[in-house]
Protein backbone atom coordinates (compact mmCIF):
# COMPACT_ATOMS: atom_id res chain seq x y z
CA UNK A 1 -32.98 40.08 -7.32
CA UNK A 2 -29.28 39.17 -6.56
CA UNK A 3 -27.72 41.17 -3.45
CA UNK A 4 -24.20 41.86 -4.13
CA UNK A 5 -21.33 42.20 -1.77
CA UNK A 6 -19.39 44.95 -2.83
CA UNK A 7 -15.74 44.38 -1.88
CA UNK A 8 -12.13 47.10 -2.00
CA UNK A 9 -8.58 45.61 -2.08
CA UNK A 10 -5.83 47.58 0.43
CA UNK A 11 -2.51 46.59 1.43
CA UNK A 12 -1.62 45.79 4.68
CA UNK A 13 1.33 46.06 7.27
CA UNK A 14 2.96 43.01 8.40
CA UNK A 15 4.91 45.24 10.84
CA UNK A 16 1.75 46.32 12.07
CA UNK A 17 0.82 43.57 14.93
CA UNK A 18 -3.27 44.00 14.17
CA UNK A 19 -3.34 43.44 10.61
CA UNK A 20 -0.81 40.84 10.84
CA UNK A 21 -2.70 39.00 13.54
CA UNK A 22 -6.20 39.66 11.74
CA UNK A 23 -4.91 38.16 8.19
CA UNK A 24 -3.22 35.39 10.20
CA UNK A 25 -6.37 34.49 12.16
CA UNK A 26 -8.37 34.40 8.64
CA UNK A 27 -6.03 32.18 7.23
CA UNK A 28 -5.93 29.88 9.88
CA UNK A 29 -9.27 29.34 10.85
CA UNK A 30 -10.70 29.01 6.61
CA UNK A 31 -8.12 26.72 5.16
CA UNK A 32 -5.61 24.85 8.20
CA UNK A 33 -7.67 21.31 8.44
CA UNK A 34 -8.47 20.29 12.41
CA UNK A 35 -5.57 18.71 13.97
CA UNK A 36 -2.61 19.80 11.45
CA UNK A 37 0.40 21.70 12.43
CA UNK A 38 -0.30 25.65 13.05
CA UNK A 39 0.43 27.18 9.25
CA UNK A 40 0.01 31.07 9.49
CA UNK A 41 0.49 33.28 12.89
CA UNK A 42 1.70 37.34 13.19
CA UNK A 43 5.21 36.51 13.64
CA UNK A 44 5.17 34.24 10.29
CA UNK A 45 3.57 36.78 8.33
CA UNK A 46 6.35 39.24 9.59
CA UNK A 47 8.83 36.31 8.72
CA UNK A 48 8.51 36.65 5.25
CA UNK A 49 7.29 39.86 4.52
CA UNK A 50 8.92 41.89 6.62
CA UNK A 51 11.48 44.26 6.54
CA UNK A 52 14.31 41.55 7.97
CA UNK A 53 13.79 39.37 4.61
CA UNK A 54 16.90 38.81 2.97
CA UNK A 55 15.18 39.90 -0.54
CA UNK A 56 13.38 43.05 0.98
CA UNK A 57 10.01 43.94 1.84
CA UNK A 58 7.59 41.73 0.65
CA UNK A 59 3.41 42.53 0.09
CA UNK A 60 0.21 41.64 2.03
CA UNK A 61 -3.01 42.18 0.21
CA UNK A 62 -6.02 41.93 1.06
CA UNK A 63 -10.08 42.03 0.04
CA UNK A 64 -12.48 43.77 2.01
CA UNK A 65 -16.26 43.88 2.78
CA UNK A 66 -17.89 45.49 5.60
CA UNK A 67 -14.16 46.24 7.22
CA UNK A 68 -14.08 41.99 7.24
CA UNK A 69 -11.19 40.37 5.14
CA UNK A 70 -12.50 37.89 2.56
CA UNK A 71 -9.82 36.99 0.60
CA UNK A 72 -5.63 37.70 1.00
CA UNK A 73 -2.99 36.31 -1.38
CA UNK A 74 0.95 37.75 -0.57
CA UNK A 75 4.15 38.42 -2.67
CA UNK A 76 7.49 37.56 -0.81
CA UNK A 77 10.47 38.82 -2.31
CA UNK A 78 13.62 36.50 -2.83
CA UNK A 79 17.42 36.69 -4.23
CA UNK A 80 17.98 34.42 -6.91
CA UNK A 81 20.72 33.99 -8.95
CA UNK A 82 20.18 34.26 -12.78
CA UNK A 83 22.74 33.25 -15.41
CA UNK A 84 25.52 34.07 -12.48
CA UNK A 85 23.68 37.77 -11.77
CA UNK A 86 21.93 38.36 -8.90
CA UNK A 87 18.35 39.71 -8.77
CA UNK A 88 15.08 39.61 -6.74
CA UNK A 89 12.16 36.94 -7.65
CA UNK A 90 8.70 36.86 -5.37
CA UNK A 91 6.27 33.85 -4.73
CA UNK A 92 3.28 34.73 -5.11
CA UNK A 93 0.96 32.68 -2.76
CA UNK A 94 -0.93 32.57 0.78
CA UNK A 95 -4.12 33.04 -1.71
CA UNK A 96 -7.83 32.34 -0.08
CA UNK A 97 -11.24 34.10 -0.64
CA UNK A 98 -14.42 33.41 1.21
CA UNK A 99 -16.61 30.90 -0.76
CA UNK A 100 -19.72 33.55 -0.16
CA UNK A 101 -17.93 36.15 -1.71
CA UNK A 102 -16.92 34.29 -5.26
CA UNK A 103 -20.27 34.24 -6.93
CA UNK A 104 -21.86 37.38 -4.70
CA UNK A 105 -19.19 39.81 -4.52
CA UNK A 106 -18.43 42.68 -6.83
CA UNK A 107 -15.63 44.98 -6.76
CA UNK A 108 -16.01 48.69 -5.43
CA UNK A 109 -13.91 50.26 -7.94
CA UNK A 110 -12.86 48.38 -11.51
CA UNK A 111 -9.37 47.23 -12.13
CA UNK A 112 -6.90 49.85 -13.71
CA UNK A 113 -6.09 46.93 -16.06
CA UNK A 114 -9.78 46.43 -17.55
CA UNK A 115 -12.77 49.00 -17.51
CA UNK A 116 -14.97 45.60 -18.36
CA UNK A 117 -16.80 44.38 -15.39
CA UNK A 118 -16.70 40.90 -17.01
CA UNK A 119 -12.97 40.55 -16.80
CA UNK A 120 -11.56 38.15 -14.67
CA UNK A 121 -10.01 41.24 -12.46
CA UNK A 122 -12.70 42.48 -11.94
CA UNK A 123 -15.14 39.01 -11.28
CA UNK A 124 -12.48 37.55 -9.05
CA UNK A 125 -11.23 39.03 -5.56
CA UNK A 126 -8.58 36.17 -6.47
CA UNK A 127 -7.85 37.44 -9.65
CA UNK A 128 -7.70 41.30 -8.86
CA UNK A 129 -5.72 40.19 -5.99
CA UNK A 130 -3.05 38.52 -7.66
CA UNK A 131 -3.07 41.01 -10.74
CA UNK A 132 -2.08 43.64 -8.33
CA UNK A 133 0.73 41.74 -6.86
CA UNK A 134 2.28 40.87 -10.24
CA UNK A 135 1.75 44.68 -11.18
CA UNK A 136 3.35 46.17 -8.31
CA UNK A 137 6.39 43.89 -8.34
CA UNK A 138 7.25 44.43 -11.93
CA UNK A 139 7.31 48.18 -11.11
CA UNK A 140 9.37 47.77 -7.95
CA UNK A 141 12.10 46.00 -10.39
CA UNK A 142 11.36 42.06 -9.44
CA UNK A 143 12.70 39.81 -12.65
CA UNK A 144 10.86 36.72 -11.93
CA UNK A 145 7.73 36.36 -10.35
CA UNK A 146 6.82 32.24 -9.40
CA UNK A 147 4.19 30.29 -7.68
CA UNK A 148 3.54 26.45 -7.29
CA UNK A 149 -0.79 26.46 -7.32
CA UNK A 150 -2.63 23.86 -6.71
CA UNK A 151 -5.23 22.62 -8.84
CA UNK A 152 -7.98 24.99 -8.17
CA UNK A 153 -5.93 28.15 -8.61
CA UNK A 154 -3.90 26.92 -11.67
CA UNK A 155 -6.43 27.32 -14.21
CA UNK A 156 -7.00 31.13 -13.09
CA UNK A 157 -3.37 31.53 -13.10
CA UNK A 158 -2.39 30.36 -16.46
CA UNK A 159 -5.84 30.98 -18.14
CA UNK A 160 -6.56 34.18 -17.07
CA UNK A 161 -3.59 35.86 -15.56
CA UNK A 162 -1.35 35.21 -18.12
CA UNK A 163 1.21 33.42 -15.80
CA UNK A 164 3.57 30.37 -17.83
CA UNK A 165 4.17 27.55 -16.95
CA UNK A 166 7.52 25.72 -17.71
CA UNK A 167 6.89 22.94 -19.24
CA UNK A 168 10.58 21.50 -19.66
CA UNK A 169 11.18 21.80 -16.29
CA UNK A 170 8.94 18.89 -14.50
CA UNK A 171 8.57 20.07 -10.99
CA UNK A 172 7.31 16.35 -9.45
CA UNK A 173 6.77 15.36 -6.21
CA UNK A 174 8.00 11.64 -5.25
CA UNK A 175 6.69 10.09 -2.24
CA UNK A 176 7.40 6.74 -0.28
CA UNK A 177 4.83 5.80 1.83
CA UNK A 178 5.92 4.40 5.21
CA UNK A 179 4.11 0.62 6.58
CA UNK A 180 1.67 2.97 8.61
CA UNK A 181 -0.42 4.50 5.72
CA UNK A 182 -0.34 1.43 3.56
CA UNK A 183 -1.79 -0.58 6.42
CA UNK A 184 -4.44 1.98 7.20
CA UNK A 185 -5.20 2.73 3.71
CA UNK A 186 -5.50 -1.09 3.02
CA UNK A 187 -7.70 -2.51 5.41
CA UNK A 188 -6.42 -6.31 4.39
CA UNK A 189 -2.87 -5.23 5.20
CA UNK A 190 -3.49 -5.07 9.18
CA UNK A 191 -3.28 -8.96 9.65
CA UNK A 192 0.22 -8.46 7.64
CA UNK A 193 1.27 -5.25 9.78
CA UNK A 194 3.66 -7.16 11.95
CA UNK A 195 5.45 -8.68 8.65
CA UNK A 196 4.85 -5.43 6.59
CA UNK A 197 6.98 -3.49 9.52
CA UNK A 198 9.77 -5.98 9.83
CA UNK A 199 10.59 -6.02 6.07
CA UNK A 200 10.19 -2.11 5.87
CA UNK A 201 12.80 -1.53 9.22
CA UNK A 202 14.58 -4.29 7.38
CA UNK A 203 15.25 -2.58 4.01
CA UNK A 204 15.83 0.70 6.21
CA UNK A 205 19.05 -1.00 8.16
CA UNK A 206 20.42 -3.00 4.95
CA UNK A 207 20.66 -0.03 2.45
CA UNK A 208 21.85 2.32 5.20
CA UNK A 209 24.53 -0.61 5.93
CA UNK A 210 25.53 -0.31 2.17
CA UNK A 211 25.86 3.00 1.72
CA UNK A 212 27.79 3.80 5.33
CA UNK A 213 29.77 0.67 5.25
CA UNK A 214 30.80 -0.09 1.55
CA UNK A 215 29.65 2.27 -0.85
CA UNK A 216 30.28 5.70 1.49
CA UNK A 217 33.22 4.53 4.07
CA UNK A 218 34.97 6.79 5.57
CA UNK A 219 32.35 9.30 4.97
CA UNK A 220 30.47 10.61 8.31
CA UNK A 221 26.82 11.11 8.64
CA UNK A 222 25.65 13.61 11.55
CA UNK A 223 22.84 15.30 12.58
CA UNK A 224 23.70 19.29 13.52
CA UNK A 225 23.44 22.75 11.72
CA UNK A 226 27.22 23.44 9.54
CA UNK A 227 29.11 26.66 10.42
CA UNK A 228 28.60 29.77 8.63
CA UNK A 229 31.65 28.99 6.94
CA UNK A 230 30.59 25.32 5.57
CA UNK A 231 27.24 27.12 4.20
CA UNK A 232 29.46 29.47 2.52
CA UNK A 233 31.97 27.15 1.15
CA UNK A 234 29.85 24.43 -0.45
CA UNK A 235 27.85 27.41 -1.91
CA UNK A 236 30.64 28.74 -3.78
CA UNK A 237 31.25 25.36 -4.44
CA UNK A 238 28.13 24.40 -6.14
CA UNK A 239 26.72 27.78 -7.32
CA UNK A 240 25.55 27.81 -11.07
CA UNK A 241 26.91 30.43 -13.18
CA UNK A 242 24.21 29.47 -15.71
CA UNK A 243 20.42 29.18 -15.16
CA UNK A 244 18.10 29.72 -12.42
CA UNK A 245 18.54 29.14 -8.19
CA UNK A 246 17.56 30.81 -5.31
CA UNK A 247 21.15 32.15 -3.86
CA UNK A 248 21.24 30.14 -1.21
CA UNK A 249 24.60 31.26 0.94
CA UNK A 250 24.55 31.04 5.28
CA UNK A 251 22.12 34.15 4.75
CA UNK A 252 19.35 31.91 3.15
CA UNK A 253 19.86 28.87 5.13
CA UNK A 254 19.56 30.81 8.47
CA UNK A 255 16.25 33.05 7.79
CA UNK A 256 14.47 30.29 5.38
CA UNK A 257 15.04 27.70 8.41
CA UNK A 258 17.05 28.72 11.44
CA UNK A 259 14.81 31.74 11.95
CA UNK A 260 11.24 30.32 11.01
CA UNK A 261 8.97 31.54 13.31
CA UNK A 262 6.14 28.36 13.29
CA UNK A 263 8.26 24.90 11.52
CA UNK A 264 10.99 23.44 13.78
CA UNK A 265 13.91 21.52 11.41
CA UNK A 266 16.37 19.31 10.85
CA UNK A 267 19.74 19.35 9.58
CA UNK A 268 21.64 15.92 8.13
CA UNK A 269 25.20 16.54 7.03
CA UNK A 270 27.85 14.43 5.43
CA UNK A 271 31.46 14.92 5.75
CA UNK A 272 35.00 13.58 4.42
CA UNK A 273 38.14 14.34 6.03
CA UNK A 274 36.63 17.11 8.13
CA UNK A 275 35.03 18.95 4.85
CA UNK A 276 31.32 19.43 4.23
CA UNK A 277 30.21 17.34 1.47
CA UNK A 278 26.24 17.39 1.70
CA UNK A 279 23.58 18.70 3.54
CA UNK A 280 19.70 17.90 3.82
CA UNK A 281 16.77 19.91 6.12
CA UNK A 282 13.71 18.05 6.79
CA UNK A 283 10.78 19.25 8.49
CA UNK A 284 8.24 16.66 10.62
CA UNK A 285 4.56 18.45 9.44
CA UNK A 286 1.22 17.45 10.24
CA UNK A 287 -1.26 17.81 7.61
CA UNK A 288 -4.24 16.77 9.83
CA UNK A 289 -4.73 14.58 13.07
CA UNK A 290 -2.72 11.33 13.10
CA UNK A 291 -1.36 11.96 9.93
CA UNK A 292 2.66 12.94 9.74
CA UNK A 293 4.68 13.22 7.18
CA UNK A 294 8.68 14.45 6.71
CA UNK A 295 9.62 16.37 3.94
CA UNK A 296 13.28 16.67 2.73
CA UNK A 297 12.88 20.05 1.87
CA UNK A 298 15.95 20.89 0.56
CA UNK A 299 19.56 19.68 0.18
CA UNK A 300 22.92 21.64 -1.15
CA UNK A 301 25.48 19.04 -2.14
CA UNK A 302 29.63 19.18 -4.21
CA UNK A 303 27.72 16.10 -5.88
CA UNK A 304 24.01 14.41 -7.02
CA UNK A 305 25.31 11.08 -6.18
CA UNK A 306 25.04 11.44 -2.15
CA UNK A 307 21.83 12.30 -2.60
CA UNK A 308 20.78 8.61 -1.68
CA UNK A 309 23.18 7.57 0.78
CA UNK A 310 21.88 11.15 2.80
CA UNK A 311 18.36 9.95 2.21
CA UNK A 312 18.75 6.22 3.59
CA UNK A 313 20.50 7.86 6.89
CA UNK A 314 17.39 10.14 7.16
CA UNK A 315 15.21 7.38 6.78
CA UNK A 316 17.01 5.44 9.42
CA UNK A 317 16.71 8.48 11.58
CA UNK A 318 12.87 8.83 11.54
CA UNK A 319 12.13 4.93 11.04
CA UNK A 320 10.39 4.64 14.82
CA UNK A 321 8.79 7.46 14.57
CA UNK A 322 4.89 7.78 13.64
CA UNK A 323 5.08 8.43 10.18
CA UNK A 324 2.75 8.59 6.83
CA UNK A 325 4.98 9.49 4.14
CA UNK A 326 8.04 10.87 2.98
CA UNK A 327 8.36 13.10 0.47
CA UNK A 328 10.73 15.83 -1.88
CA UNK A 329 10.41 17.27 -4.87
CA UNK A 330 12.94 17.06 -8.18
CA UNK A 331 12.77 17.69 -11.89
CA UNK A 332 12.00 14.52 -13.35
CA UNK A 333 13.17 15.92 -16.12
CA UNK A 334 16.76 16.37 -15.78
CA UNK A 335 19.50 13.68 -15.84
CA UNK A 336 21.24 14.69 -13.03
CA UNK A 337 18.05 14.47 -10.87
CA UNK A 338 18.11 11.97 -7.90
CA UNK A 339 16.84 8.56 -8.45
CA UNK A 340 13.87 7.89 -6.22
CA UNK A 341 13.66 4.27 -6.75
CA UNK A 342 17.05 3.61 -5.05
CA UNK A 343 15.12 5.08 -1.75
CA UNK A 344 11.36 3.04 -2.94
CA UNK A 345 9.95 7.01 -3.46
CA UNK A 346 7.75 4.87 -6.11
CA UNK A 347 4.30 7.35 -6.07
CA UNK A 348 4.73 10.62 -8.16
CA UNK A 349 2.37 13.40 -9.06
CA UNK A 350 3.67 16.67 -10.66
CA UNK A 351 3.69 19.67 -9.05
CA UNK A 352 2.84 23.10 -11.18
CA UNK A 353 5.71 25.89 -11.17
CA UNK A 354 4.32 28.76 -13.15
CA UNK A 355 5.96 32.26 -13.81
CA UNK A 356 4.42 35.63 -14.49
CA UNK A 357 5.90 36.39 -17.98
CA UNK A 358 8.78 39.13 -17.15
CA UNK A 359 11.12 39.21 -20.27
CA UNK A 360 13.58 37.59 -17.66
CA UNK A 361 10.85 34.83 -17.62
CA UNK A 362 10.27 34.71 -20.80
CA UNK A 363 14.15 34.39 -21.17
CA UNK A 364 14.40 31.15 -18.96
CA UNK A 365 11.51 29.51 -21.02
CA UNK A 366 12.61 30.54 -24.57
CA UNK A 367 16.17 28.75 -23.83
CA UNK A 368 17.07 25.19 -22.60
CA UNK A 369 18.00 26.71 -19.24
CA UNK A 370 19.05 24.92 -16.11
CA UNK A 371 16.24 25.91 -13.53
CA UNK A 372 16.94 24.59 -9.75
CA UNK A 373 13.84 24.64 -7.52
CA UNK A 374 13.15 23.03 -4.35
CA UNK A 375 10.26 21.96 -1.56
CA UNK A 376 12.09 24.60 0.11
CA UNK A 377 12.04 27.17 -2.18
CA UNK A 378 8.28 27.65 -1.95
CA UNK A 379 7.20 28.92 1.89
CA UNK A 380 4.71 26.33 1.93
CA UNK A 381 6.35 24.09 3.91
């Protein structure tokens, strides 16, 4: 006879240092890999749920069994701009449930959205998790509800949650690996290493030479955080009044990165004549022991085409350093998208972006709308 584990879902309070510190501790200790860069902690939880959000209050939930959590997923709430009009969006994500309790465990009470214990609400502490979320934001007034899953949440998300995926938009991550991982991926590359490393730091110097000294002179590259002001500026600048962004004015830029509790980042500017012209963040990450890699997370720029000379001087920046991979993501999709060839990103894998289906939602998917989305616009990194 099968023993089930009979589990209740509550809602917990980020301001409230125990339950932070509990959910942060389960996250940590189930699904950060030995060796990789701290992920989840109290103050991170209170980061981007808490009250001091720039899009509001945000939602920690949470399954229980025996007073133990065994499985958490969260909803943080964001502005975005949509067709010029600001509203809030949420991510849904921060989603984990104890592999014991998946085929075992059994809900105390049965969703309000299905009296059939067969459902998917009411089988899956992921499911019922994540159903809840999506309900309680659409009645607290959020218009778009987004999450980037990976492969073994996707299915449950699309399939059984009813969330869409946009299928225009191709959110894809492009990655250049660095002379480091090829050589210890390839174990017939370390005689070459010496070679492999003087034609990589070669490429580095010559393409930054051509973009700072012929293509881009006159131009300045610097490493520092803009003023207030510059955020503001080239955001007005740049803004959409069509389509879908996060708003991302100083307010953004100083919670989403000055103020992260855990991730320490970078900022790359470029200036002519004294005026901001682009700006970059990247973020040094460790996914695991010995293994580094630097996102670009995010960029706001008064034009696409400095996209590569900002990337070269990053890569110049970081070329000593001990380093796997780089790596951003773009729409390959769209035109105006970067080309990641000029910079050797030559390794691509797409990257889901799915939406629960608000009419707002449905809206941006019916209509060949412009959609801007980031690294950066997901907490993930």
């Amino acid at each position: 006879m099968a023993i089930y584990k009979y589990w209740s879902t509550v809602n917990l309070d980020v301001e409230n240092d125990s339950d932070a510190t509990t959910v942060a501790y389960f996250l940590q200790n189930e699904f950060c890999p030995d060796g990789a860069d701290i992920m989840w902690s109290a103050q991170y939880l209170r980061w981007k749920l808490g009250v001091q959000s720039p899009g509001g209050a945000g939602i920690l939930s949470c399954a229980m069994h025996n007073d133990e959590i065994v499985g958490v997923a969260s909803l943080t709430k964001k502005r975005v701009l949509f067709n010029g009009i600001e509203l809030i969006a949420a991510e849904v994500g921060d989603t984990y449930t104890l592999a014991s309790m998946m085929r075992r465990g059994r809900p105390e009470r049965l969703s309000q959205l299905s009296q059939d214990p067969s459902h998917y609400v009411n089988k899956s502490i992921f499911g019922r998790l994540i159903s809840d979320l999506t309900t309680q934001a659409t009645e607290d007034g959020v218009s778009f509800i987004y999450g980037t899953p990976n492969k073994n949440s996707y299915p449950g998300y699309t399939k059984k949650l009813g969330y869409l995926a946009i299928e225009k938009y191709q959110n894809t991550r492009y990655l250049r690996p660095t002379s480091n991982l090829l050589v210890r991926t390839y174990k017939v590359c370390k005689p070459l290493e010496p070679i492999i490393k003087i034609f990589e730091s070669f490429f580095v110097i010559i393409q930054n030479y051509i973009y700072e000294r012929i293509l881009y002179r006159g131009f300045e590259f610097s490493k520092g955080v803009p003023s207030e002001d510059e955020f503001n500026k080239i955001w007005t600048a740049v803004k959409p009044i069509r389509g879908f962004t996060l708003v991302r004015d100083y307010k953004y830029w100083k919670h989403r990165y000055l103020e992260h509790p855990i991730a320490s980042y970078e900022f790359f500017t470029i200036y002519k004549d004294g005026i901001l012209m682009a700006l970059a963040v990247t973020r040094k990450f460790a996914s695991r022991k010995d293994n580094n890699s630097i996102a670009i997370v995010e960029w706001m720029m008064m034009d696409d085409k400095y996209f590569p000379y900002i990337l070269s001087c990053i890569l110049k920046f970081y070329q000593k350093e001990n380093v796997s991979y780089y790596y951003y993501w773009s729409d390959s999709n769209c035109e105006k998208a970067p080309s990641p060839m000029q910079n050797l990103f030559f390794i691509k894998n797409n990257v889901p972006l799915i939406f629960a289906g608000t009419s707002e939602a449905k809206l941006l998917l019916s209509k060949n709308t412009p959609l801007a989305f980031y690294l950066g616009s997901s907490d993930a990194i």
